[in-house]
N, C-alpha and C. Protein backbone atom coordinates (compact mmCIF):
# COMPACT_ATOMS: atom_id res chain seq x y z
N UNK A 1 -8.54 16.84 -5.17
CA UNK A 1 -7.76 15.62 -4.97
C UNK A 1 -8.56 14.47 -5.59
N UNK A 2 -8.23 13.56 -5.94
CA UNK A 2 -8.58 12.60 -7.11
C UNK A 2 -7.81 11.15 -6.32
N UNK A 3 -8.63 10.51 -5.69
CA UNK A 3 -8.46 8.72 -5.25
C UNK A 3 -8.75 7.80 -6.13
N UNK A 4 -7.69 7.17 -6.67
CA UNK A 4 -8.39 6.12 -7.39
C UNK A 4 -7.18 4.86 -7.71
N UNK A 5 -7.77 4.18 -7.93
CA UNK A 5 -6.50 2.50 -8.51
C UNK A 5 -5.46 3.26 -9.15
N UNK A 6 -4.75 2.48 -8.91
CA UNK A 6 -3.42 3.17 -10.14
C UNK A 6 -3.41 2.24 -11.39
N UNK A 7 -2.76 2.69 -12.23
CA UNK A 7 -2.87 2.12 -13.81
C UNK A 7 -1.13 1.74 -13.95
N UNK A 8 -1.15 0.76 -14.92
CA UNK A 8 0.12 1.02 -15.87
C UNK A 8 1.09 2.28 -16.24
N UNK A 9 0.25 3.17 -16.24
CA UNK A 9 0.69 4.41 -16.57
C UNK A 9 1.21 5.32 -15.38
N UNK A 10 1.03 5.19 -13.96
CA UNK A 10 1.49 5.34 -13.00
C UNK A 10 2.74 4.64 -12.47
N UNK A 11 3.08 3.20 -12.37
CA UNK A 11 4.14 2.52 -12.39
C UNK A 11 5.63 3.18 -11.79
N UNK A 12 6.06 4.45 -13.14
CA UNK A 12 6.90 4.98 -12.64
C UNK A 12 7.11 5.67 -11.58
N UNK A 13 5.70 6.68 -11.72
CA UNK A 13 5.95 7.77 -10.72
C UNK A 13 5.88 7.13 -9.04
N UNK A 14 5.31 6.28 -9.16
CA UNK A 14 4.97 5.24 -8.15
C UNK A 14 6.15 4.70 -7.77
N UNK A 15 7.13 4.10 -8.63
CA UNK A 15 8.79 3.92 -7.97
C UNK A 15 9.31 4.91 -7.42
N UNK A 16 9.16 6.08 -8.45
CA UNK A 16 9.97 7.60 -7.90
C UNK A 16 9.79 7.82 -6.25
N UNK A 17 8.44 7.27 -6.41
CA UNK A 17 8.03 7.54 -5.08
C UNK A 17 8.35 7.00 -4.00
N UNK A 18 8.58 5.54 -3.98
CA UNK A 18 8.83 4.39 -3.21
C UNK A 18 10.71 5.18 -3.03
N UNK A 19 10.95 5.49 -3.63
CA UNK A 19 12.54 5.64 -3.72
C UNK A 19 12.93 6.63 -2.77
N UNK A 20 11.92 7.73 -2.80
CA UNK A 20 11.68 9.20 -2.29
C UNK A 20 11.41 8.35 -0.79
N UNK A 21 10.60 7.57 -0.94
CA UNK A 21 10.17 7.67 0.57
C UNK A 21 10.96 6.54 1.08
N UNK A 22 11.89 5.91 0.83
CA UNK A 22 12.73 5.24 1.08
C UNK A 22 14.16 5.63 1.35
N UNK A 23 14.15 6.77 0.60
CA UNK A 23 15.45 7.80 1.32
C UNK A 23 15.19 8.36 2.34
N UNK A 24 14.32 9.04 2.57
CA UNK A 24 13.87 9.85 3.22
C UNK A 24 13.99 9.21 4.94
N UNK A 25 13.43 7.81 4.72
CA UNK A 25 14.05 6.68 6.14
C UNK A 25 14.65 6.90 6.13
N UNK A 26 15.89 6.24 4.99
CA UNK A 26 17.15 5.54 5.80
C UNK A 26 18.17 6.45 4.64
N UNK A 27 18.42 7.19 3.70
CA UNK A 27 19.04 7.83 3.55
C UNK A 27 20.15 7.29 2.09
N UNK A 28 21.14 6.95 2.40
CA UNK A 28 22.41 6.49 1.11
C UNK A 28 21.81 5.31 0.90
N UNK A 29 22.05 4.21 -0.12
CA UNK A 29 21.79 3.13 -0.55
C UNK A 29 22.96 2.38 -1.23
N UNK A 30 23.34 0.87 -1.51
CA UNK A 30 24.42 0.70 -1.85
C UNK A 30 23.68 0.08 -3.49
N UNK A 31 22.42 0.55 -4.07
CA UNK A 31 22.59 -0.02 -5.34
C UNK A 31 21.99 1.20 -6.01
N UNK A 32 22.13 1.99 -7.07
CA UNK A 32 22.00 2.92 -7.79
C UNK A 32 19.96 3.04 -8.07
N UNK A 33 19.92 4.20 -8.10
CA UNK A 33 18.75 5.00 -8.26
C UNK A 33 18.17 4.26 -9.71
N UNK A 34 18.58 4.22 -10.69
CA UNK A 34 18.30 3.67 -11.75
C UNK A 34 18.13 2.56 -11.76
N UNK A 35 19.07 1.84 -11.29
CA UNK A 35 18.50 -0.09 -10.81
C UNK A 35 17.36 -0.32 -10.30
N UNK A 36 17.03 0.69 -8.78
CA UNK A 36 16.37 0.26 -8.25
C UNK A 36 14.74 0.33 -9.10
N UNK A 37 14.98 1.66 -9.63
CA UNK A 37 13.39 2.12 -10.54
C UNK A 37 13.44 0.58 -11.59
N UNK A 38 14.31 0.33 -12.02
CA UNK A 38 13.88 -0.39 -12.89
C UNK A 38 13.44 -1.91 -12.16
N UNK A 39 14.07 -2.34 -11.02
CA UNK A 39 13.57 -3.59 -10.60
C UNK A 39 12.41 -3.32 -9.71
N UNK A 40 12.17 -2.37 -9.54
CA UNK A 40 10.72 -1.85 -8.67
C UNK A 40 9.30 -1.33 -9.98
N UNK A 41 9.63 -0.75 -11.15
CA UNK A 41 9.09 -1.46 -12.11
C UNK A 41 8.41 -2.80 -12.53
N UNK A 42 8.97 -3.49 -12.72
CA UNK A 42 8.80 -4.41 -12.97
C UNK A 42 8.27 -5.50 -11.97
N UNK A 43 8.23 -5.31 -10.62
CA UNK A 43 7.69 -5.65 -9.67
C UNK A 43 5.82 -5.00 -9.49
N UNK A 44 6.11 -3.64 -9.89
CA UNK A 44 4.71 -3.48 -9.55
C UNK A 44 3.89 -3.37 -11.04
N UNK A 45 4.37 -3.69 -12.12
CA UNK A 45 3.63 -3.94 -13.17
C UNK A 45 3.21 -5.39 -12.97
N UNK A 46 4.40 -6.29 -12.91
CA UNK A 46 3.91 -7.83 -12.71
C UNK A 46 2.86 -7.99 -11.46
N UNK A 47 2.60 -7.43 -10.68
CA UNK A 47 1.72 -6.97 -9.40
C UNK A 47 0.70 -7.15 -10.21
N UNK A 48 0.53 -5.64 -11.05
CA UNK A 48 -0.99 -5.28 -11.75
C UNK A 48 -1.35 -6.70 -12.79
N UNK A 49 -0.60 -7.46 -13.71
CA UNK A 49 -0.54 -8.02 -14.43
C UNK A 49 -1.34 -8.84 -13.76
N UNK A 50 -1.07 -9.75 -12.30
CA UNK A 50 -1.78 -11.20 -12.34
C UNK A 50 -2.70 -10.97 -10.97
N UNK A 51 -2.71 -9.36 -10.84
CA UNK A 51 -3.63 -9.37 -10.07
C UNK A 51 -3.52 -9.10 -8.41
N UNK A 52 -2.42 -9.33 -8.08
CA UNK A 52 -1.75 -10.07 -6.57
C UNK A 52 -1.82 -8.31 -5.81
N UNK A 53 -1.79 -7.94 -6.39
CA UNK A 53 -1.47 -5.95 -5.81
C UNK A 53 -2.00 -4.98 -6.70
N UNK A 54 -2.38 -4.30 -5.53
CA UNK A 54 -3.52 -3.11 -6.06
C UNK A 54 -2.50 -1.93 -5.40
N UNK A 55 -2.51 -0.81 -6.18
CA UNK A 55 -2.04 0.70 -6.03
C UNK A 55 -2.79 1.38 -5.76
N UNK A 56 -3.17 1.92 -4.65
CA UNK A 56 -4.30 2.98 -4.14
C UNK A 56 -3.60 4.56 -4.48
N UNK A 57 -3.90 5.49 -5.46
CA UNK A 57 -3.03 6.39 -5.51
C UNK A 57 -4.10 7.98 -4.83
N UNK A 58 -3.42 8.97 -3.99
CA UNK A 58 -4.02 10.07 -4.23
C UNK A 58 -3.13 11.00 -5.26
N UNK A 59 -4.19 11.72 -5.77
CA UNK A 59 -3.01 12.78 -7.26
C UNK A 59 -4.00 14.02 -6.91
N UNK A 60 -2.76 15.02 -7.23
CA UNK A 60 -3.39 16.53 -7.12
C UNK A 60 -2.30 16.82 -9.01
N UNK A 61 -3.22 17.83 -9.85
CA UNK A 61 -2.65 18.20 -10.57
C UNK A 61 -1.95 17.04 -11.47
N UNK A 62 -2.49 15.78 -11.83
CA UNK A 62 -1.82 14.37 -12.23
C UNK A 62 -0.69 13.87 -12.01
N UNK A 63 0.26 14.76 -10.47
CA UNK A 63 0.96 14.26 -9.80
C UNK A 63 0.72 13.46 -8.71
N UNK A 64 1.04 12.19 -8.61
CA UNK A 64 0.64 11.16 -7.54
C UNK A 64 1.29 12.18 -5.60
N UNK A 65 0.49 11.82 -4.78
CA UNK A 65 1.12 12.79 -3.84
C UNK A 65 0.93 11.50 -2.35
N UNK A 66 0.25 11.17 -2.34
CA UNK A 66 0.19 9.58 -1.52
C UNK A 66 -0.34 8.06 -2.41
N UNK A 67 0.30 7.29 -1.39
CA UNK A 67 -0.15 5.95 -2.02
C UNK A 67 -0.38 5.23 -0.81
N UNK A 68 -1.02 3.58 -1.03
CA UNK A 68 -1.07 2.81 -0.60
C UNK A 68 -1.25 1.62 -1.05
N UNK A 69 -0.50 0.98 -1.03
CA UNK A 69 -0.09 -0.75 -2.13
C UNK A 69 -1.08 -2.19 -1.09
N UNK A 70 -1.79 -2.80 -1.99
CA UNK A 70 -2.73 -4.09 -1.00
C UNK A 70 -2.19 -5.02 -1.61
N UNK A 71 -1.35 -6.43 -1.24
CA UNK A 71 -1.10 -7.52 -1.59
C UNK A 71 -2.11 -8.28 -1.49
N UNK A 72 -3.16 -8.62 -2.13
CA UNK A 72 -3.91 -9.68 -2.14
C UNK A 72 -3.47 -11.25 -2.12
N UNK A 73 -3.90 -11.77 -0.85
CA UNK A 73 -3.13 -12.88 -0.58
C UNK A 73 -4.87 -13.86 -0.50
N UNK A 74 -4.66 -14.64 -1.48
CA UNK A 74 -5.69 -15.57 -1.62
C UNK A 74 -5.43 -16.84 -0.12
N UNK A 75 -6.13 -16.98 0.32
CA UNK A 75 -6.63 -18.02 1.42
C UNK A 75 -6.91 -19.35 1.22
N UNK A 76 -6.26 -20.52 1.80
CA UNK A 76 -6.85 -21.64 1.00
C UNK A 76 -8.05 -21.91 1.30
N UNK A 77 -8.55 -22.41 0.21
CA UNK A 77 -10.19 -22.85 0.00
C UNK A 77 -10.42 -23.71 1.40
N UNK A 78 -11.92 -23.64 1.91
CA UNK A 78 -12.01 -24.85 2.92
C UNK A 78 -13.73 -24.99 2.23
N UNK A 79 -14.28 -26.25 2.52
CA UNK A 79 -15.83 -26.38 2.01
C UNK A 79 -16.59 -25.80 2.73
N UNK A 80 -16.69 -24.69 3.64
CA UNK A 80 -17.48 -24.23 3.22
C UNK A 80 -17.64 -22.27 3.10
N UNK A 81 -16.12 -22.25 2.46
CA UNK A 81 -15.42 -20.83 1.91
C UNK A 81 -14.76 -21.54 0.82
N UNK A 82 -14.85 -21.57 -0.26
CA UNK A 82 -14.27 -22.12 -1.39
C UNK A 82 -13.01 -21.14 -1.93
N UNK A 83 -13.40 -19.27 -2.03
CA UNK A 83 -12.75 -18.34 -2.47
C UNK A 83 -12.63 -17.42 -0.79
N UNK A 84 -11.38 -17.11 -0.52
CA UNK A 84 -11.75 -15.82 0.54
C UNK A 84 -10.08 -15.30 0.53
N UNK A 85 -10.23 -14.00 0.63
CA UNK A 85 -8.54 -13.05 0.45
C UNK A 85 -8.45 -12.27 1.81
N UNK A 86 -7.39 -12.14 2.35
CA UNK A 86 -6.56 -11.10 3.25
C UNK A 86 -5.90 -9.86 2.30
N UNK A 87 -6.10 -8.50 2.69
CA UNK A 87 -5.30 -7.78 2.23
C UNK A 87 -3.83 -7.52 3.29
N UNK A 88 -3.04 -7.37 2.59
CA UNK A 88 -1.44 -6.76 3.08
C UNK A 88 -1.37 -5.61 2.82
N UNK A 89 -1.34 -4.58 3.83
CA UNK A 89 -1.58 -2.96 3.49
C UNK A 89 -0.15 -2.73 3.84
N UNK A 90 0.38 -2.00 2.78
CA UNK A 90 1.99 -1.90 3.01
C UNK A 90 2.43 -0.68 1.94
N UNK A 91 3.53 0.30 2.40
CA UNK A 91 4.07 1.07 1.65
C UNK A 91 2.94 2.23 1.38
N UNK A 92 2.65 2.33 2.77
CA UNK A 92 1.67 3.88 2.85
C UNK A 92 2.41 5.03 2.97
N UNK A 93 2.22 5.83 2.11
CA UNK A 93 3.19 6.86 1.63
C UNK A 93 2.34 8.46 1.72
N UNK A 94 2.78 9.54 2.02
CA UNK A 94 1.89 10.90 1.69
C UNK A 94 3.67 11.71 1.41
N UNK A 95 3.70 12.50 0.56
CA UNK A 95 4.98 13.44 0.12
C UNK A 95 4.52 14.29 1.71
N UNK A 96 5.73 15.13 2.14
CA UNK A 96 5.65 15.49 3.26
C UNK A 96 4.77 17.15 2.91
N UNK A 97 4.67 17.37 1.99
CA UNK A 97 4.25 18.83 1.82
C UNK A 97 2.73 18.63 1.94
N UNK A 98 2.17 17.18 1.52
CA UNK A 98 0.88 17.47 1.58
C UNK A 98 0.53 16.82 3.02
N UNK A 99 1.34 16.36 3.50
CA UNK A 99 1.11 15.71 5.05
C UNK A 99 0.04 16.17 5.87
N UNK A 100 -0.72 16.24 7.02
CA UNK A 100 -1.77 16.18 8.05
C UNK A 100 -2.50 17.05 7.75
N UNK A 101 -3.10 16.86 6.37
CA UNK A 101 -4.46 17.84 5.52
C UNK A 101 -5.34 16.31 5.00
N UNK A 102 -5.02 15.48 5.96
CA UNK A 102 -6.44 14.54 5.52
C UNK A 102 -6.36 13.58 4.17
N UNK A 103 -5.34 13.76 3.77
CA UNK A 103 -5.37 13.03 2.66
C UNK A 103 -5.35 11.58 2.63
N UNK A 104 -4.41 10.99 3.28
CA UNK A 104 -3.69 9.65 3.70
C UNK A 104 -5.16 8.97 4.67
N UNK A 105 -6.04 9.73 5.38
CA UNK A 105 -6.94 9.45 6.12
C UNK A 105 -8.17 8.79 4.51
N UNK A 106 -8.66 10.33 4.12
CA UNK A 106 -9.46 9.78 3.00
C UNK A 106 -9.21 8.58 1.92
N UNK A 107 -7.51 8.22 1.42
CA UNK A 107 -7.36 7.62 1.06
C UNK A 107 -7.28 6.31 1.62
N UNK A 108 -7.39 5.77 2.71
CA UNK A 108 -7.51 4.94 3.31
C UNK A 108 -8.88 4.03 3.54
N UNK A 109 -9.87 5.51 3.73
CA UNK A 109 -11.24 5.14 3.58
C UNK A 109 -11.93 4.82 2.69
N UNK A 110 -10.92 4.87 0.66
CA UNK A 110 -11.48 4.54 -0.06
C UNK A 110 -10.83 2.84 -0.21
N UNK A 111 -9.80 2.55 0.63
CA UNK A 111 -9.27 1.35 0.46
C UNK A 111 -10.04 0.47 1.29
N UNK A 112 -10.79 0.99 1.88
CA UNK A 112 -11.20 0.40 3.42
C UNK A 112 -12.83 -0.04 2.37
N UNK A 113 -12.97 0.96 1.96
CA UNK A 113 -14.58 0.85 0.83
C UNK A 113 -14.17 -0.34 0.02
N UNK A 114 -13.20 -0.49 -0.69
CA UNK A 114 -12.48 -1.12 -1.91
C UNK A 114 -13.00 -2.61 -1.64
N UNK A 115 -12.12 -2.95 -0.23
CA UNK A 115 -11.82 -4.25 0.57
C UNK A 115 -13.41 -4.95 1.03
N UNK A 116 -13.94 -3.92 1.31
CA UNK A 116 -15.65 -4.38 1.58
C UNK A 116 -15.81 -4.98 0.49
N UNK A 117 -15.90 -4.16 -0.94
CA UNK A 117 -16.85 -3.87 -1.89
C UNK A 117 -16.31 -5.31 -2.82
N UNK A 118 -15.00 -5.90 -2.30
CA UNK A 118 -14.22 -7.31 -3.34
C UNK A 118 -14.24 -7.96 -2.01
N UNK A 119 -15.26 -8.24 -0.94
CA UNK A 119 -15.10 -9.19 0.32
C UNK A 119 -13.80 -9.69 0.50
N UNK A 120 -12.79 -8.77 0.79
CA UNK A 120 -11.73 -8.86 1.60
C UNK A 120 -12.14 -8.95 2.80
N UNK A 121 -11.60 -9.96 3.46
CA UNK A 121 -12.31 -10.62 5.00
C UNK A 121 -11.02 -9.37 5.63
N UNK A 122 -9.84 -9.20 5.46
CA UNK A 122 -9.14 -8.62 6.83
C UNK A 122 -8.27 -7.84 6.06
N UNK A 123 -7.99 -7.01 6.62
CA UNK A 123 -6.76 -5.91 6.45
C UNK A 123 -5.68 -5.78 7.45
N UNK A 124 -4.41 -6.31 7.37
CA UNK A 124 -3.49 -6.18 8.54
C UNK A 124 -1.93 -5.34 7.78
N UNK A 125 -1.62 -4.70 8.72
CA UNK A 125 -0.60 -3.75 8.30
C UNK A 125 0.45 -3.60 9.26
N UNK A 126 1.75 -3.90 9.58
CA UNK A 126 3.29 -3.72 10.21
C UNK A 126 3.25 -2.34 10.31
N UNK A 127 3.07 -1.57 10.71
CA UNK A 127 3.37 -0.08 10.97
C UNK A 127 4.22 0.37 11.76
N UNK A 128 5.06 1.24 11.11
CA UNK A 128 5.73 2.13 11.53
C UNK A 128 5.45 2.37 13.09
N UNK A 129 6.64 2.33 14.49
CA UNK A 129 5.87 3.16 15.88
C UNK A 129 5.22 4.29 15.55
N UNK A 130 5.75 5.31 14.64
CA UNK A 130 4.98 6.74 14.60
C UNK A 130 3.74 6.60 14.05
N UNK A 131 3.69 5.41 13.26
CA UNK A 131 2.12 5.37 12.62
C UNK A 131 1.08 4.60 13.56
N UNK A 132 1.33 4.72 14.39
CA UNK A 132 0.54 3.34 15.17
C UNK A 132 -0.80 3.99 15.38
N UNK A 133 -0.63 5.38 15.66
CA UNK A 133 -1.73 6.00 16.13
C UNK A 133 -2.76 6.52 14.43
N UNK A 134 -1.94 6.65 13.73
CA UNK A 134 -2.61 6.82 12.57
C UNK A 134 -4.01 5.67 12.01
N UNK A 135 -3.42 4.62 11.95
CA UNK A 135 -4.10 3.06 11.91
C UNK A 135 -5.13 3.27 13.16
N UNK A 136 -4.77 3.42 14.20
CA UNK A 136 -6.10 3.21 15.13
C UNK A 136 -6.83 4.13 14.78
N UNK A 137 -6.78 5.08 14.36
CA UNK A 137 -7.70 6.10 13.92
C UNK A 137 -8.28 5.85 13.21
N UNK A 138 -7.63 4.67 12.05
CA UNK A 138 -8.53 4.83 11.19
C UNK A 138 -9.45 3.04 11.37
N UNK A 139 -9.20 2.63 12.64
CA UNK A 139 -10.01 1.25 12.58
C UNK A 139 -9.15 0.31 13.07
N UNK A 140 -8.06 0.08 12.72
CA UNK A 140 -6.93 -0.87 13.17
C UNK A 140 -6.59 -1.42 14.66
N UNK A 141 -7.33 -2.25 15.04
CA UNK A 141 -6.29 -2.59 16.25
C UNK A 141 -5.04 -3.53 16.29
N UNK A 142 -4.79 -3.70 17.71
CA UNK A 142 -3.48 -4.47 18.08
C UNK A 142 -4.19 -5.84 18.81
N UNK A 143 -5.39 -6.14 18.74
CA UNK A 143 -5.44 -7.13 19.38
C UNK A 143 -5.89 -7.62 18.51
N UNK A 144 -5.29 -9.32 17.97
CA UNK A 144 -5.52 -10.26 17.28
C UNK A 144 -4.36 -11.45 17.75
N UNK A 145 -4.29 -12.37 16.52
CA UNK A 145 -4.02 -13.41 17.11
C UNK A 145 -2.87 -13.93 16.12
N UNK A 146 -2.44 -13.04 15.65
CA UNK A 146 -1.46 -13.23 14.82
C UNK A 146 0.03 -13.37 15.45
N UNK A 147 0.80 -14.42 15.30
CA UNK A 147 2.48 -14.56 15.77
C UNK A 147 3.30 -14.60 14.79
N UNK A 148 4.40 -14.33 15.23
CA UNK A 148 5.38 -14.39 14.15
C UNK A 148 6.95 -15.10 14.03
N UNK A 149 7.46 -14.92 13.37
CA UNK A 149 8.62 -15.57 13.33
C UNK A 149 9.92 -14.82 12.87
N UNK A 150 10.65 -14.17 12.83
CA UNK A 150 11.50 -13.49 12.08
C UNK A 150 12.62 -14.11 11.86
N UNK A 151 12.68 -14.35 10.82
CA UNK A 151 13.94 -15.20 9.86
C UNK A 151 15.12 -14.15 9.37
């Protein structure tokens, strides 16, 4: 198994995927398979382009088989943090065949390395109820201080 950033050259299979695991929720859709690849395209190339999102991919055989997408959300400057980022961990994905063989765990731990290694101060992630226990496993709690608003 092979962890690493995703490239340009991943892009697609990386929609295929988002699509796959987006049926797989919720099932029929009311805008066509082809639309969607192409406006999900172009979303996660412009991502790679200015920087804002990183593609964590695992690949067996140079087929992508999990992912995990980080929105880098820059922080405003204060004097005396001039630069500091939050990651947005979102659209954690494993194909179901390679499911609870550790993969999604290791790949996590290289995102978790990643976020140290570019002083990402925090990692916060919306999870799924079934994933809740996944995240604490791997570090995540529920106590913070974050509220919300839903619009």
């Amino acid at each position: 198994m092979i962890y690493r950033l995703a490239t340009k050259s991943d892009i697609s299979m990386l929609s295929e995927m988002r699509w796959e695991h987006e049926y797989e929720e919720e099932g029929k859709f009311d805008i066509s398979k082809e639309d969607f690849i192409k406006e999900c395209n172009l979303f996660l190339v412009n991502g790679l382009k200015n920087g804002s999102w990183e593609y964590w991919i695992a690949e067996e055989n140079s087929e992508i088989v999990s992912n995990i997408y980080i929105n880098r959300i820059r922080k405003v400057p204060k004097p005396q943090k001039l630069f500091a980022e939050i990651g947005y961990v979102t659209n954690v994905h494993t194909k179901t065949e390679f499911r609870n063989k550790g993969i999604g765990t290791e790949l996590l731990k290289k995102v978790k390395q990643w976020a140290i290694n570019n002083k990402i101060e925090l990692l916060f992630v919306w999870p799924s109820q079934r994933a809740v226990t996944f995240y604490e496993r791997q570090g995540f709690s529920m106590n913070n201080e974050i509220m919300e608003l839903e619009i």
